[in-house]
Protein backbone atom coordinates (compact mmCIF):
# COMPACT_ATOMS: atom_id res chain seq x y z
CA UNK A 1 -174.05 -18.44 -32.89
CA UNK A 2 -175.03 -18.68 -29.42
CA UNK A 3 -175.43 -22.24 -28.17
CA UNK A 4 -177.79 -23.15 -25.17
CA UNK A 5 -175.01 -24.79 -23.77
CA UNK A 6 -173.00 -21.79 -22.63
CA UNK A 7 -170.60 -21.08 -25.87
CA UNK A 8 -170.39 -19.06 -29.05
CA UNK A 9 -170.01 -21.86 -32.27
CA UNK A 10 -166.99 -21.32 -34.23
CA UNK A 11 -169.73 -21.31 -36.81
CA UNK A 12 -173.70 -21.09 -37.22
CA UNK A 13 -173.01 -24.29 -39.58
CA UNK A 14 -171.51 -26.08 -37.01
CA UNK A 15 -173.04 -25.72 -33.53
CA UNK A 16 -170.82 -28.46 -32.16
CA UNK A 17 -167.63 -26.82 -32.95
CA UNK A 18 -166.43 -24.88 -29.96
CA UNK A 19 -162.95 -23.51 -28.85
CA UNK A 20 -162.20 -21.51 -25.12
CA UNK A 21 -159.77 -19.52 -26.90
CA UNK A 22 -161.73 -17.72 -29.46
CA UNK A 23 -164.84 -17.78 -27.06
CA UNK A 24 -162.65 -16.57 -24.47
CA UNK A 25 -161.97 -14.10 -26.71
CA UNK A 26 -165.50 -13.11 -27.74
CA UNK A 27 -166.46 -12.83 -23.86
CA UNK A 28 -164.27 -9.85 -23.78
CA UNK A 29 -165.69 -7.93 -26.28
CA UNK A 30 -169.42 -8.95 -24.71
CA UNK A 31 -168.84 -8.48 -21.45
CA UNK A 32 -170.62 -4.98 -21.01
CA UNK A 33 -173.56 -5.82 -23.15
CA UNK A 34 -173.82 -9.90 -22.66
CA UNK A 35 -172.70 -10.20 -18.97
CA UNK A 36 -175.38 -13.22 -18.45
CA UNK A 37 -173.54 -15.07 -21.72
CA UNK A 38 -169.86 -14.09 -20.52
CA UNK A 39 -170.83 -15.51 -17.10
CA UNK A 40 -172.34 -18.79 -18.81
CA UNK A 41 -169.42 -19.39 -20.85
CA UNK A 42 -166.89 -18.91 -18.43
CA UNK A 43 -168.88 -21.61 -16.46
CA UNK A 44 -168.96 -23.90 -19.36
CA UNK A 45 -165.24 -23.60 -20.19
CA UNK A 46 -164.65 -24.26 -16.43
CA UNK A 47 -165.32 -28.29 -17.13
CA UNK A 48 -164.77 -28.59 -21.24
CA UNK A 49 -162.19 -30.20 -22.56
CA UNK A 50 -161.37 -30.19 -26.25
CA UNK A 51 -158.32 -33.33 -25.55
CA UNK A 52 -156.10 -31.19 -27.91
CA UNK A 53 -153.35 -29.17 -27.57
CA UNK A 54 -155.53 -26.00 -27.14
CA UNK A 55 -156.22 -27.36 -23.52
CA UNK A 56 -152.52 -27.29 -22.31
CA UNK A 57 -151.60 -23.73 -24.24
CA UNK A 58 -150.41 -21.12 -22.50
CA UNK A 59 -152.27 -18.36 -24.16
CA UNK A 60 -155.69 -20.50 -23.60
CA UNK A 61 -155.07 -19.93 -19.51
CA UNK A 62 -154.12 -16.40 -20.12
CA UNK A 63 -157.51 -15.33 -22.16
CA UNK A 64 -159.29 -17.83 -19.72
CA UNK A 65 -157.94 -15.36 -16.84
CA UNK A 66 -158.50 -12.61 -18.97
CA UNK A 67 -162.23 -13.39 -19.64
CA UNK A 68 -162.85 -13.40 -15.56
CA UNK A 69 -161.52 -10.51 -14.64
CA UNK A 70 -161.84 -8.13 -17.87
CA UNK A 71 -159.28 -5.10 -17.92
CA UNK A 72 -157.32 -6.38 -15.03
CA UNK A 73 -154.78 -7.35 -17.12
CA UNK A 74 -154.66 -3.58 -18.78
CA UNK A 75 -151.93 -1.26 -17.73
CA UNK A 76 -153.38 1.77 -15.82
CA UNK A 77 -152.61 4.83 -17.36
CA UNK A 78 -150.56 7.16 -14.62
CA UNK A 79 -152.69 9.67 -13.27
């Protein structure tokens, strides 16, 4: 479901359909084995717009900042 473009499809059915929260998402659970993909779609998500809601939600800015800096977000256990 990887697109050239820098994003994961919603579906393999339809390549055109992408969304930064669920490839946000997805870039979190790749980032230790896909770091090259992670890195592309955080660039590609840097300039896409969808013109829906999805661009002004919270959450959206939240997994965007979470897909950056993986695990900062993660409480630290006390040592």
């Amino acid at each position: 479901m990887w697109q050239k473009e820098g994003y994961f499809a919603r579906e393999p059915s339809l390549p055109h359909i992408c969304f930064a929260f669920t490839n946000y998402g997805i870039s979190l659970q790749a980032v230790g084995a896909m770091a090259d993909r992670v890195q592309a779609l955080n660039a590609y998500f840097e300039t896409y717009r969808s013109g829906d809601e999805y661009d002004r939600a919270a959450i959206t800015h939240v997994m965007a900042c979470s897909s950056h800096l993986p695990g900062l977000l993660l409480r630290q256990a006390a040592a």
